[in-house]
N, C-alpha and C. Protein backbone atom coordinates (compact mmCIF):
# COMPACT_ATOMS: atom_id res chain seq x y z
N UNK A 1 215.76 140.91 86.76
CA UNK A 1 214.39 141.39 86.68
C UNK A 1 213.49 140.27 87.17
N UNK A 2 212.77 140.31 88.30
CA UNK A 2 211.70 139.02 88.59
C UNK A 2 210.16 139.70 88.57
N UNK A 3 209.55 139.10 88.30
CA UNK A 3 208.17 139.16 88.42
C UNK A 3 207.51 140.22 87.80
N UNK A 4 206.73 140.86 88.04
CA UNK A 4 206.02 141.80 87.04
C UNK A 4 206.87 143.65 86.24
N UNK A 5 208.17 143.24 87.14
CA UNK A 5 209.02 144.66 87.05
C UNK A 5 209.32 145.05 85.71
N UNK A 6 209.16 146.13 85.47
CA UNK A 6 209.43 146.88 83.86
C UNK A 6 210.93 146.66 83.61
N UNK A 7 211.48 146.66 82.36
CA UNK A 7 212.87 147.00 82.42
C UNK A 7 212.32 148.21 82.16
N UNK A 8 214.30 149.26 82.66
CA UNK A 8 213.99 150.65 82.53
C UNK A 8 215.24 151.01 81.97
N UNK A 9 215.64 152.18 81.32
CA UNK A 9 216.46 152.77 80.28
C UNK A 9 217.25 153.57 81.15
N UNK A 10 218.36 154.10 80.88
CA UNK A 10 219.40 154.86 81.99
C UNK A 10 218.99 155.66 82.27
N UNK A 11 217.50 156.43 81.69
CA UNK A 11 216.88 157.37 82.60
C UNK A 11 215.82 157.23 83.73
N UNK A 12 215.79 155.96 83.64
CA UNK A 12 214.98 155.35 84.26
C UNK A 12 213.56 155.17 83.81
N UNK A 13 213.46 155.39 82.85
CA UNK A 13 211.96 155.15 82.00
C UNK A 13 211.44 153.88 81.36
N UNK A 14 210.70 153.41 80.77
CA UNK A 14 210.40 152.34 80.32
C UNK A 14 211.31 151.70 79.10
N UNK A 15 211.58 150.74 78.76
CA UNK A 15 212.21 150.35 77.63
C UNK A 15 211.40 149.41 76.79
N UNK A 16 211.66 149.59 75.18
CA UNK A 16 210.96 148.88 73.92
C UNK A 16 212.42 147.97 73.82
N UNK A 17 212.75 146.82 73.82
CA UNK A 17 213.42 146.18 73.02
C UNK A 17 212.72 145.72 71.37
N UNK A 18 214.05 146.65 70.56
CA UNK A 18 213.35 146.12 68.94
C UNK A 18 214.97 145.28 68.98
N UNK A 19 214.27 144.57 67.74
CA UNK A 19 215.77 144.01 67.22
C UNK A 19 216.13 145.87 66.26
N UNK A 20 217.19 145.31 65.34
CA UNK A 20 217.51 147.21 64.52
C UNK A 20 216.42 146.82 63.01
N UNK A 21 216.25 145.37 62.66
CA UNK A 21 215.18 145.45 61.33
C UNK A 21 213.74 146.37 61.81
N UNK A 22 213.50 145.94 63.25
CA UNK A 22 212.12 146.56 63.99
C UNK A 22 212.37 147.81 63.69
N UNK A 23 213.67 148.27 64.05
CA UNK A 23 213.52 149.53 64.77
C UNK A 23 213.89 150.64 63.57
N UNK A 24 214.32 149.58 62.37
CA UNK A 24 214.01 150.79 60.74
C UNK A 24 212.96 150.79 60.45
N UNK A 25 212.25 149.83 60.23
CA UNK A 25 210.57 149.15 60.35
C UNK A 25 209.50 150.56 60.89
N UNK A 26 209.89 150.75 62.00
CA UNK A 26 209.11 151.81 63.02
C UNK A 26 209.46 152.76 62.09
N UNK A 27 210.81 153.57 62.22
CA UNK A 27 211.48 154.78 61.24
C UNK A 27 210.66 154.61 60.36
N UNK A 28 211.03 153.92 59.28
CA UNK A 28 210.22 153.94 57.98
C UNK A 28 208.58 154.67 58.36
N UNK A 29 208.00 153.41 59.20
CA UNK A 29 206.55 154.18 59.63
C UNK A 29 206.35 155.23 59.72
N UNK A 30 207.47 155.87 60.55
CA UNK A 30 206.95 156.85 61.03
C UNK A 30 206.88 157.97 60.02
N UNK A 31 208.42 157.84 59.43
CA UNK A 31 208.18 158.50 58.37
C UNK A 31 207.59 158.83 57.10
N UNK A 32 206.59 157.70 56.54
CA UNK A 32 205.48 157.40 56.13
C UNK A 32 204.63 158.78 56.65
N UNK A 33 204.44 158.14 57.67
CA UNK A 33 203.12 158.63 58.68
C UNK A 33 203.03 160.13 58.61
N UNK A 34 204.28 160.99 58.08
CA UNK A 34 204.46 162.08 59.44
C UNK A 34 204.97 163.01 57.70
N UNK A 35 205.06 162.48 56.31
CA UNK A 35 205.00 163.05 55.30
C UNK A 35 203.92 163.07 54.77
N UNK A 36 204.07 161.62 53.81
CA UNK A 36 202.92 161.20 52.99
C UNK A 36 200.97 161.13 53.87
N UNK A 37 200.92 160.10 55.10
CA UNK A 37 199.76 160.56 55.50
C UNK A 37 199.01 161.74 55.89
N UNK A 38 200.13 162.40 56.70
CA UNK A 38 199.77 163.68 56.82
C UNK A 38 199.28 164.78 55.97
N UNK A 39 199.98 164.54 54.94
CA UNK A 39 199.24 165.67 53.61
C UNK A 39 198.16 164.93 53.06
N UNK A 40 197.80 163.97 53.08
CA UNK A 40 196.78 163.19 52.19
C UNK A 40 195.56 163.78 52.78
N UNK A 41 195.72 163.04 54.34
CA UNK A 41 194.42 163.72 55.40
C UNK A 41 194.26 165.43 55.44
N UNK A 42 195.36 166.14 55.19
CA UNK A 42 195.24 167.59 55.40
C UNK A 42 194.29 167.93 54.19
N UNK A 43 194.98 167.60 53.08
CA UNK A 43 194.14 167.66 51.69
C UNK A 43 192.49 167.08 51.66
N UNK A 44 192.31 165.82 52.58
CA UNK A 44 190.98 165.19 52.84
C UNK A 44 189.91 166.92 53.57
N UNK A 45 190.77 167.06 54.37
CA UNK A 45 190.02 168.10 55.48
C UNK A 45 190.19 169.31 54.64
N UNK A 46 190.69 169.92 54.09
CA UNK A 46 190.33 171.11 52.88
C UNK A 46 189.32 170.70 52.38
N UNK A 47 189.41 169.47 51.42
CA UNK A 47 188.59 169.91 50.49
C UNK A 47 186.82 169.49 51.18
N UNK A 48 186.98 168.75 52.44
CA UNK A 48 185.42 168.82 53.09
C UNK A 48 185.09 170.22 53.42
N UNK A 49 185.89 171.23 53.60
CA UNK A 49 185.84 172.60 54.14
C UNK A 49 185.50 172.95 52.67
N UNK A 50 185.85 172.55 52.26
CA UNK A 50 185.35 173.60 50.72
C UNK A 50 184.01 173.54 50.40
N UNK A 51 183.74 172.38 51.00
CA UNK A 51 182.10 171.82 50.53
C UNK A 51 181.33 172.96 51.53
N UNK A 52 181.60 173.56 52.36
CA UNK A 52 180.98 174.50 53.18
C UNK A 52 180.24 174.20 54.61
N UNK A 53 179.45 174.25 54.84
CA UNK A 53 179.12 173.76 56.49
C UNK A 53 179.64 172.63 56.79
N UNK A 54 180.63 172.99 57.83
CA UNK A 54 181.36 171.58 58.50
C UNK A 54 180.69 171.01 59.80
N UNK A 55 179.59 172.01 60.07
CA UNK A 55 178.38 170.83 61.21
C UNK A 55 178.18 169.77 61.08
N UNK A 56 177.37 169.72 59.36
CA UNK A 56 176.79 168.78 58.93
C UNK A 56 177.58 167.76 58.26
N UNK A 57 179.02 167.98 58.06
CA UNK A 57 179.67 167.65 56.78
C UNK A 57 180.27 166.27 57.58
N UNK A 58 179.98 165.20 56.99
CA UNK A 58 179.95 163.64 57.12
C UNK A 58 181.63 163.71 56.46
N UNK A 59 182.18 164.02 55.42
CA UNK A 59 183.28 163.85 54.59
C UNK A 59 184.78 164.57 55.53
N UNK A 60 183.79 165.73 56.05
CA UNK A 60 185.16 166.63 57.51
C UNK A 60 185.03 165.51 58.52
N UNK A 61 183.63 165.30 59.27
CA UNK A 61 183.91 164.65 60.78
C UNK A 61 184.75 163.22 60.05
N UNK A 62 184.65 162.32 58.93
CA UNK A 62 185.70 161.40 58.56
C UNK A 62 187.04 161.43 58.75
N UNK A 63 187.72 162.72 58.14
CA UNK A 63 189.24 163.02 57.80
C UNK A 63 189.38 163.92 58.74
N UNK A 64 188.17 164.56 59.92
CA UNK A 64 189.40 165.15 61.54
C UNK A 64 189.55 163.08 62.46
N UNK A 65 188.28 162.69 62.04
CA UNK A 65 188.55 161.57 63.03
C UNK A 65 190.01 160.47 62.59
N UNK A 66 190.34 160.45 61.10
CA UNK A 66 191.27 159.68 60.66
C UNK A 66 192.30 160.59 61.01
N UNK A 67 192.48 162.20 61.02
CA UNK A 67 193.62 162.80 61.76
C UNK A 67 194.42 162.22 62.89
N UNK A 68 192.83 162.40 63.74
CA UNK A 68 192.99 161.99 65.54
C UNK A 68 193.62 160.63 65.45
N UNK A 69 193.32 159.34 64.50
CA UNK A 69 194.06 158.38 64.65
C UNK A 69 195.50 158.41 63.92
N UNK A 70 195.24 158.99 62.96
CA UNK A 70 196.97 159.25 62.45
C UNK A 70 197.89 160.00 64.16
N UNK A 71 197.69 160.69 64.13
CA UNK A 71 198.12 161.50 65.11
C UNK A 71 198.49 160.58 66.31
N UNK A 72 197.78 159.84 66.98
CA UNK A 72 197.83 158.69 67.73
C UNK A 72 198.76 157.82 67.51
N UNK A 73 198.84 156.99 65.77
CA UNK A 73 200.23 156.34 65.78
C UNK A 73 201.27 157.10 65.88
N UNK A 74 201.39 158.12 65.25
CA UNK A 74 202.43 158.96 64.94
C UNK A 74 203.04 159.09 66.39
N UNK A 75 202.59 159.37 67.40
CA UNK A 75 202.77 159.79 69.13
C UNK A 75 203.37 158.31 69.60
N UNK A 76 202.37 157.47 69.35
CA UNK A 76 202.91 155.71 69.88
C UNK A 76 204.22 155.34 69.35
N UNK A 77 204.53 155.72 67.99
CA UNK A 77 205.56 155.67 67.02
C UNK A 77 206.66 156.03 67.84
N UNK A 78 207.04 157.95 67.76
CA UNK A 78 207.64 158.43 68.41
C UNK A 78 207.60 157.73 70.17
N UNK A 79 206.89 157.50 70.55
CA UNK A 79 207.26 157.19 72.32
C UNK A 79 208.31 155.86 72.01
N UNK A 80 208.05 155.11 71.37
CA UNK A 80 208.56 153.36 71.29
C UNK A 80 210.11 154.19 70.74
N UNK A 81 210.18 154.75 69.68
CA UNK A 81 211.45 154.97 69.22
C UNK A 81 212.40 155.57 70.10
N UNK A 82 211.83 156.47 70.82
CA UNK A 82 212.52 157.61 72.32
C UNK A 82 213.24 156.31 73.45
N UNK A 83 212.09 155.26 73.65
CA UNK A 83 212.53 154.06 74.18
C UNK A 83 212.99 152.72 73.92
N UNK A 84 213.66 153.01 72.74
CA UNK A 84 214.08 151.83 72.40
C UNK A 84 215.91 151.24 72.69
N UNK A 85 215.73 150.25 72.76
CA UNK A 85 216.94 149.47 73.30
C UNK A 85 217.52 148.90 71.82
N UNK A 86 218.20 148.75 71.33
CA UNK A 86 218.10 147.86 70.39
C UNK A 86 218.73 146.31 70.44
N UNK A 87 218.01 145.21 70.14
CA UNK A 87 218.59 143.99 70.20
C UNK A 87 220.06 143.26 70.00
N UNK A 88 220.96 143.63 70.06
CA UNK A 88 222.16 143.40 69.44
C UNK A 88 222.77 141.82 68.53
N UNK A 89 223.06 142.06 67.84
CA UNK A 89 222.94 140.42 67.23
C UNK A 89 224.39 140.07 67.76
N UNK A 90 224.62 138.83 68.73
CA UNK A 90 225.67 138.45 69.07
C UNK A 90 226.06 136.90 68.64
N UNK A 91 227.17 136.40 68.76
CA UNK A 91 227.20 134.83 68.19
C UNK A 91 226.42 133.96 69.14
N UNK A 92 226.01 133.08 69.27
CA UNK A 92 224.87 132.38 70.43
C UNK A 92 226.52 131.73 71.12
N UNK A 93 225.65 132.02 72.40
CA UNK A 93 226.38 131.03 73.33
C UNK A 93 225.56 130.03 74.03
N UNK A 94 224.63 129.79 73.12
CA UNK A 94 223.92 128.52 73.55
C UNK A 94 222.33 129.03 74.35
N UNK A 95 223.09 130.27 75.22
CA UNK A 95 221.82 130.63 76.03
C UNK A 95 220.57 131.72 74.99
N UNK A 96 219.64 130.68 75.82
CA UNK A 96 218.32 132.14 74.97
C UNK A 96 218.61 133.18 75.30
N UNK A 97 218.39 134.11 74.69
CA UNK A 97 217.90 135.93 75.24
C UNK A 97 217.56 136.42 74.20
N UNK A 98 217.26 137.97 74.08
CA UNK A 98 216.25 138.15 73.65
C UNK A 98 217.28 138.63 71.98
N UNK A 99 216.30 138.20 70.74
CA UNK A 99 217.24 138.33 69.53
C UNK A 99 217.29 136.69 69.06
N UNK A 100 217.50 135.66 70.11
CA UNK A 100 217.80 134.27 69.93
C UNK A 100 216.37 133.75 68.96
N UNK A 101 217.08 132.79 67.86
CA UNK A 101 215.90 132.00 67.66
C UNK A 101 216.18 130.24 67.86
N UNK A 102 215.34 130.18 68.19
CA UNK A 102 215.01 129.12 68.81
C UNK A 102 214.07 127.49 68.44
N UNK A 103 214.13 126.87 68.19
CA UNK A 103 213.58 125.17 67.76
C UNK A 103 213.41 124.91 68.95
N UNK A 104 211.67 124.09 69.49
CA UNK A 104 211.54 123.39 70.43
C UNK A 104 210.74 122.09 69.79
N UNK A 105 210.24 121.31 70.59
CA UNK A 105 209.62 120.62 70.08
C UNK A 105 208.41 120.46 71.23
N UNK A 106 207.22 119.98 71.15
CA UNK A 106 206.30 120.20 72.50
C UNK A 106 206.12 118.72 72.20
N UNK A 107 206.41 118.37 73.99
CA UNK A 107 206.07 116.58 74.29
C UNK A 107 204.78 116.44 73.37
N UNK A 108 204.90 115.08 73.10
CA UNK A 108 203.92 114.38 72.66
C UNK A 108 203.35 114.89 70.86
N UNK A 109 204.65 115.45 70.19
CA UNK A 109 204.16 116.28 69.23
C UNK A 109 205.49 115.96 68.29
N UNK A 110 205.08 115.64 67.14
CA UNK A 110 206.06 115.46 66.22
C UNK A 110 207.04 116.85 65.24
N UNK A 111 206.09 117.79 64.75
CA UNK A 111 206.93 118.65 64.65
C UNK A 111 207.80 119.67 65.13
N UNK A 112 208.51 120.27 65.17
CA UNK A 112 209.38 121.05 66.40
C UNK A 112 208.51 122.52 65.30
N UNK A 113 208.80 123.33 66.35
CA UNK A 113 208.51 125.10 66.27
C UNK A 113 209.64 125.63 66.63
N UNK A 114 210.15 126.93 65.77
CA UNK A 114 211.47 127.93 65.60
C UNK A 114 210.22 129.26 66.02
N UNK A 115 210.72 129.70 66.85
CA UNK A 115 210.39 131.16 67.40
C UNK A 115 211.79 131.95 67.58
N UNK A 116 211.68 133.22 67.21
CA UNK A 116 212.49 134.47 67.51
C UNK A 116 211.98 135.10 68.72
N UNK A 117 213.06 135.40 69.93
CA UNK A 117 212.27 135.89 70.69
C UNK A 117 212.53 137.56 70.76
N UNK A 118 211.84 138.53 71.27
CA UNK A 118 211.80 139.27 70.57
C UNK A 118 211.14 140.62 71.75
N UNK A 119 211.43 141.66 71.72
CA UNK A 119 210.39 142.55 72.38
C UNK A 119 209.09 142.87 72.02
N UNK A 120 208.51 142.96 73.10
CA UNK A 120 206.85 142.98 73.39
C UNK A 120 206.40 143.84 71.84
N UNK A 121 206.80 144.78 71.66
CA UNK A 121 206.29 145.79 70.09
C UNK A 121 206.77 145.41 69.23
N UNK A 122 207.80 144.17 68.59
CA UNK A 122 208.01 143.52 67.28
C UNK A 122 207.38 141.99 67.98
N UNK A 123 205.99 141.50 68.32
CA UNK A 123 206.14 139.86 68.94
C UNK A 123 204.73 140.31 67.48
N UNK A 124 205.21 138.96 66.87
CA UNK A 124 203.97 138.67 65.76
C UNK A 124 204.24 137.18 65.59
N UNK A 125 203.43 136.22 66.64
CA UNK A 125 202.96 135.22 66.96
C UNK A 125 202.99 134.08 65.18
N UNK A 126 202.10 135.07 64.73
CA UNK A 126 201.53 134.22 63.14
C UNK A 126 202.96 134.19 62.55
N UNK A 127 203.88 134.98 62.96
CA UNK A 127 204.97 134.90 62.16
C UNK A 127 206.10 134.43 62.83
N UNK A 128 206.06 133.60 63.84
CA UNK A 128 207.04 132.62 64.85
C UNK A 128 207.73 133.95 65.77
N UNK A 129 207.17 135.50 65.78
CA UNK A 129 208.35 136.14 66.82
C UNK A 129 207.53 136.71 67.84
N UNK A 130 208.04 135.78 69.13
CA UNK A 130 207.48 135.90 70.39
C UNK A 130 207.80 136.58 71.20
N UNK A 131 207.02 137.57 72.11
CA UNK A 131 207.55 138.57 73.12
C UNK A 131 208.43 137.29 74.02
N UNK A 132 209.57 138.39 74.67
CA UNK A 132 210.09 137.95 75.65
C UNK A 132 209.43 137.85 77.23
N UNK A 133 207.98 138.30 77.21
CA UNK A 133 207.16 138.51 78.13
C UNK A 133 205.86 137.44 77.99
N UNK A 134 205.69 137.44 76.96
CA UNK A 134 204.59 136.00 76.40
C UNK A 134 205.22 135.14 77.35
N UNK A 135 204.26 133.64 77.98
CA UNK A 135 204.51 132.92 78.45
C UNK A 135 205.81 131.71 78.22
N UNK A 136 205.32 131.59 76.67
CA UNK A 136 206.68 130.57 76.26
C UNK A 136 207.46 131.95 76.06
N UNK A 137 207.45 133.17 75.41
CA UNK A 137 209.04 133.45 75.46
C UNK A 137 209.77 133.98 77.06
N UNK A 138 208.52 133.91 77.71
CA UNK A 138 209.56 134.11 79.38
C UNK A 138 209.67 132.69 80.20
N UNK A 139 209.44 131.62 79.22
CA UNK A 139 210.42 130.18 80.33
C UNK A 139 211.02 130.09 79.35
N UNK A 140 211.26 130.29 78.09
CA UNK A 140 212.47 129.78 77.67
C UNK A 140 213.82 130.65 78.18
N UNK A 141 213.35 131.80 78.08
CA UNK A 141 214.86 133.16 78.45
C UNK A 141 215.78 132.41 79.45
N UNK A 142 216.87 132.27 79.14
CA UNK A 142 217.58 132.12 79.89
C UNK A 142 218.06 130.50 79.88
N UNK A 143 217.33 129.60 79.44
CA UNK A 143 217.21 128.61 79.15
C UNK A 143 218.33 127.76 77.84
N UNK A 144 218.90 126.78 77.60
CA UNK A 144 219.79 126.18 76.79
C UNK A 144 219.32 124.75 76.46
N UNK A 145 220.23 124.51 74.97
CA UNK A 145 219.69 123.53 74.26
C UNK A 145 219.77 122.30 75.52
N UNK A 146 218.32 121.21 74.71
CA UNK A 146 218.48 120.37 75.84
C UNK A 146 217.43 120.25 76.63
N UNK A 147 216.97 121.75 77.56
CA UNK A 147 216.47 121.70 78.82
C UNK A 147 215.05 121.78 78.40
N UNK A 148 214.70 121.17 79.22
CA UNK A 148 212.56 121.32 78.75
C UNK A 148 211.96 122.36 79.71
N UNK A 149 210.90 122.75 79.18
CA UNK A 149 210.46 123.97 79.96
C UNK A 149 208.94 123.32 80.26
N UNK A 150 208.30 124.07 81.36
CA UNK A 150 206.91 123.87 81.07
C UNK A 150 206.28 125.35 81.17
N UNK A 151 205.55 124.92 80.29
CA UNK A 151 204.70 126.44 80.45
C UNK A 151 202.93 126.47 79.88
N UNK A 152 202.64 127.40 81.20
CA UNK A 152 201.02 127.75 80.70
C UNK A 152 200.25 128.35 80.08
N UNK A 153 200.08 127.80 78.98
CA UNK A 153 199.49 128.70 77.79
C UNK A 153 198.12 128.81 77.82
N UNK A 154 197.08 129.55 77.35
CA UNK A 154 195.20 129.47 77.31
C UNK A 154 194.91 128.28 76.66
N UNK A 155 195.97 127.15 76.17
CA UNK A 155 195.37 126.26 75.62
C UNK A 155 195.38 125.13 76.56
N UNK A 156 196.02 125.51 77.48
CA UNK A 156 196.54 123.98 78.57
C UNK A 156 198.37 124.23 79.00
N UNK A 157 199.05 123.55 79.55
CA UNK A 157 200.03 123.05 80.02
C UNK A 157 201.00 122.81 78.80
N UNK A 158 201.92 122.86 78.69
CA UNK A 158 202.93 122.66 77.83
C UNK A 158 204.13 122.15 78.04
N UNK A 159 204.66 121.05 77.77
CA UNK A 159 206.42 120.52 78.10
C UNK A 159 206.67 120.58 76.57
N UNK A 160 208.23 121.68 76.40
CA UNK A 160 208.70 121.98 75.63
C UNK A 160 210.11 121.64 75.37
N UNK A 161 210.80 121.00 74.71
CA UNK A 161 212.58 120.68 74.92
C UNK A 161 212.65 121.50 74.23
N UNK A 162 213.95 121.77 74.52
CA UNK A 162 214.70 123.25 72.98
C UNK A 162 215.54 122.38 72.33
N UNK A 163 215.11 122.30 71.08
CA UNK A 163 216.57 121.74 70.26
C UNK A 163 217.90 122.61 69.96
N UNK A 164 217.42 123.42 69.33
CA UNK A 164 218.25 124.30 68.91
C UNK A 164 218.54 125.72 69.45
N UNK A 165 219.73 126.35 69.45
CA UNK A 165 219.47 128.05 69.60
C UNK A 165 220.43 128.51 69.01
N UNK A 166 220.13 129.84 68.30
CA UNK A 166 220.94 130.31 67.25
C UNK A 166 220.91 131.72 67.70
């Protein structure tokens, strides 16, 4: 894959890499979403209908507009799950890819950073797991303990060694 190209799924469609915690994570959501929210909001939108004119009714236009966004994850939910790859956990052979976590240390910087790298719809930064498309997680891919990377982040320039990969 070089440069801006999608990966694509044997049907040729887009692909979500989750790891499988992501991809119960989503399930769970969805199923959340698609029992419990759904009747809460249905019950919201009755009982504004009960109150009688729904022109005016501030309490209906609330719970159709929180519909329209339920409805929205619920659709995003389902598309990511239809396309999902799942991460496979294999023994490391040293090389990054995606699932690997990873220890670097950035020149001129005393503590090292552990990132998971991870597909674009499980990357949560605050919590060390970086898309494989983010800048540091696409120079490290492919990359082994040892080798320094550089990479351009919005903060400046970066030289990174990898200590570790697991």
């Amino acid at each position: 894959m070089s440069g801006n190209a999608k990966p694509m799924n044997g049907e040729g469609g887009p692909v979500v890499y989750l790891t499988r915690e992501g991809y119960n994570k989503l399930r769970e959501r969805l199923e959340y979403l698609t029992t419990v929210k759904r009747r809460e909001i249905a019950e919201q939108i009755r009982e504004a209908k009960a109150m009688g004119d729904i022109s005016e009714n501030a309490g209906y236009d609330e719970a159709k507009n929180a519909q329209g966004f339920l409805e929205g994850e619920i659709a995003e939910i389902e598309w990511k799950l239809k396309h999902a790859v799942i991460i496979e956990e294999e023994p490391s052979d040293g090389v990054i890819k995606l699932g690997s976590k990873v220890t670097v240390r950035v020149e001129g910087e005393d503590e090292e950073e552990t990132y998971v790298i991870v597909g674009s719809a499980e990357a949560d930064p605050f919590s060390g797991r970086i898309s494989n498309e983010s800048p540091v997680g696409s120079a490290l891919m492919g990359r082994s303990v040892g080798d320094t990377v550089e990479v351009e982040t919005p903060g400046g320039r970066l030289k990174m060694e990898i200590i570790t990969v697991e």
